[in-house]
Protein backbone atom coordinates (compact mmCIF):
# COMPACT_ATOMS: atom_id res chain seq x y z
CA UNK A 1 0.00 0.00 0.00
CA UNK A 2 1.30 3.42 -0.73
CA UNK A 3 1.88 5.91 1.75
CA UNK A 4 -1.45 8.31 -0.36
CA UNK A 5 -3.52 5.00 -0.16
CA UNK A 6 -3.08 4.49 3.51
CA UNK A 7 -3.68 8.09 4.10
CA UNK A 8 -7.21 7.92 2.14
CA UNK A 9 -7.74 4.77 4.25
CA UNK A 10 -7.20 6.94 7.29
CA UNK A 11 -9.45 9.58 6.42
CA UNK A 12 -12.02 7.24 5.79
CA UNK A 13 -12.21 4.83 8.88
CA UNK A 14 -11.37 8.05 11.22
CA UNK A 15 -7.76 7.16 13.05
CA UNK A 16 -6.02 10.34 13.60
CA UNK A 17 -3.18 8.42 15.57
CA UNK A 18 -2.69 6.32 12.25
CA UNK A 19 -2.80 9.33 9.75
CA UNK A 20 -0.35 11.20 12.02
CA UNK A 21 2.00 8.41 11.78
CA UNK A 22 2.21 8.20 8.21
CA UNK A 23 3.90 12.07 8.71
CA UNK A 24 7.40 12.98 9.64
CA UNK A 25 8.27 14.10 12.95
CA UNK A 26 8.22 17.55 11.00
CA UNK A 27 6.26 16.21 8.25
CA UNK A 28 3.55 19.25 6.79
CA UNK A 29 0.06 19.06 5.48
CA UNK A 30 -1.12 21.72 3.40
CA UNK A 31 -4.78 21.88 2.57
CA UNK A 32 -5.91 25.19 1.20
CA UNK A 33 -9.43 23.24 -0.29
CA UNK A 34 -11.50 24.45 2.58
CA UNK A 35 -11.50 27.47 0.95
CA UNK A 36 -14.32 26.17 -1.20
CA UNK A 37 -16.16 25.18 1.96
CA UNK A 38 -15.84 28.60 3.67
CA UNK A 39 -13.06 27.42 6.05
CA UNK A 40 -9.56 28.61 6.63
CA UNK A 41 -6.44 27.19 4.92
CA UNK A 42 -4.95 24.49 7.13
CA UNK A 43 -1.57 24.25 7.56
CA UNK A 44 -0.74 21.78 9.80
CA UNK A 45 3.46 21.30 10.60
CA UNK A 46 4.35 18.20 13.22
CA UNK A 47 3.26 14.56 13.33
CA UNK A 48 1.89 15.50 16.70
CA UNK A 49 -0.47 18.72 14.86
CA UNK A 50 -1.69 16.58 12.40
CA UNK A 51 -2.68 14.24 15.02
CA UNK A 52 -4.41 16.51 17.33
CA UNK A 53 -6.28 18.40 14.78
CA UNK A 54 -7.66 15.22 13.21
CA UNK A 55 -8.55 14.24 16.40
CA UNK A 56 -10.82 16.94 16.52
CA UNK A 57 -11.84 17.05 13.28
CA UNK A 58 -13.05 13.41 13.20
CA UNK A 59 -14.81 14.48 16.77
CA UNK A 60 -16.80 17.56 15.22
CA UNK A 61 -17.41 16.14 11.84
CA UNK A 62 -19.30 12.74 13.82
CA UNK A 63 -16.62 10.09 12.68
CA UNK A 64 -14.52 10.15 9.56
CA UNK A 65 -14.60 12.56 6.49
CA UNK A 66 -17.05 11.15 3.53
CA UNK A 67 -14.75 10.11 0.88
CA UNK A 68 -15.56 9.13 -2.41
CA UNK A 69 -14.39 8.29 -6.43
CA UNK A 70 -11.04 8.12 -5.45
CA UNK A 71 -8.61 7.79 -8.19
CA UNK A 72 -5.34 7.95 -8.22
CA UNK A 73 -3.34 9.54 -10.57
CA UNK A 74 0.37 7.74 -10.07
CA UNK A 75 2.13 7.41 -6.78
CA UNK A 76 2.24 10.62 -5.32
CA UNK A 77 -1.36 12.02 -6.52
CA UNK A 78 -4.57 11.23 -5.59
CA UNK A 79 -7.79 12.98 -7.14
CA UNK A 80 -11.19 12.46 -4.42
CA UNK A 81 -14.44 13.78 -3.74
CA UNK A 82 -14.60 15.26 0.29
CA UNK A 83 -17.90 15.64 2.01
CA UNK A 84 -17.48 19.04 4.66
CA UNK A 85 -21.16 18.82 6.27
CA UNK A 86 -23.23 19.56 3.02
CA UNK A 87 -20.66 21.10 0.40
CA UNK A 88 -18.58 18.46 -1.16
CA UNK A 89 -15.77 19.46 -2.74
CA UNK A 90 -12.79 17.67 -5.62
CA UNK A 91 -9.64 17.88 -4.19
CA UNK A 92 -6.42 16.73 -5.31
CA UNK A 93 -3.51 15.83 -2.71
CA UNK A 94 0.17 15.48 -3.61
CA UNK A 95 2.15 14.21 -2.13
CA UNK A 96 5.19 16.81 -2.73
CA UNK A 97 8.07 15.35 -0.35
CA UNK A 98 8.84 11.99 1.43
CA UNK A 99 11.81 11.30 3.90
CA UNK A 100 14.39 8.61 3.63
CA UNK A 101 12.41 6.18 6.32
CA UNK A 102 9.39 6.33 3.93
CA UNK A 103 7.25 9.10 5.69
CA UNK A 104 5.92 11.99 4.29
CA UNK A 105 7.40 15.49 4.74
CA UNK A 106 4.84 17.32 2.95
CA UNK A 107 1.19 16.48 0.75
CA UNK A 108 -0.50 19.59 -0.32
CA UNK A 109 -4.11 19.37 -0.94
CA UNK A 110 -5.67 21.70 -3.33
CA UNK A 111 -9.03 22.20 -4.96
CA UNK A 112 -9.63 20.94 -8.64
């Protein structure tokens, strides 16, 4: 499994813990696609900031994010459909840097 594949498995069953580990101690996630949804850019630098706001993401949004026609575009992009509440929105995340121990450093999410 790919490091994007296990990361749309994480968003999809809800583990923060897991999705956090799939980062670098440093790793960053970038997702300016909220935008479309109303919501701030998140920017999100540390394993353990990815894992705390996930943790309270998955709490406010009632379980994991609604996911759906994933398809992935080679090994480091992945094109999907996210459900925020009622506005659903195509994203694409890359992922734009990995480390040498296989974790990832930085996946930008953007808006198609």
């Amino acid at each position: 499994m790919t490091l994007l594949e296990k990361y749309i498995h994480c968003m999809e069953i809800g583990d923060n813990v897991g999705l956090a580990e799939l980062f670098d101690e440093y790793g960053v996630l970038h997702d300016s696609s909220l935008g479309k949804a109303k919501m701030d850019t998140m920017h999100l630098e540390g394993r353990m900031a990815i894992e705390m706001m996930f943790h309270h993401k998955f709490g406010f949004n009632g379980g994991p994010f609604k996911i759906r026609n994933v398809e992935y575009k080679g090994k480091d992009t992945v094109e999907y459909f996210i459900h925020y509440g009622r506005t659903v929105i195509p994203v694409t995340a890359t992922l734009e840097q990995e480390d040498e121990n296989g974790k990832i450093k930085y996946l930008r999410i953007t808006p198609i």
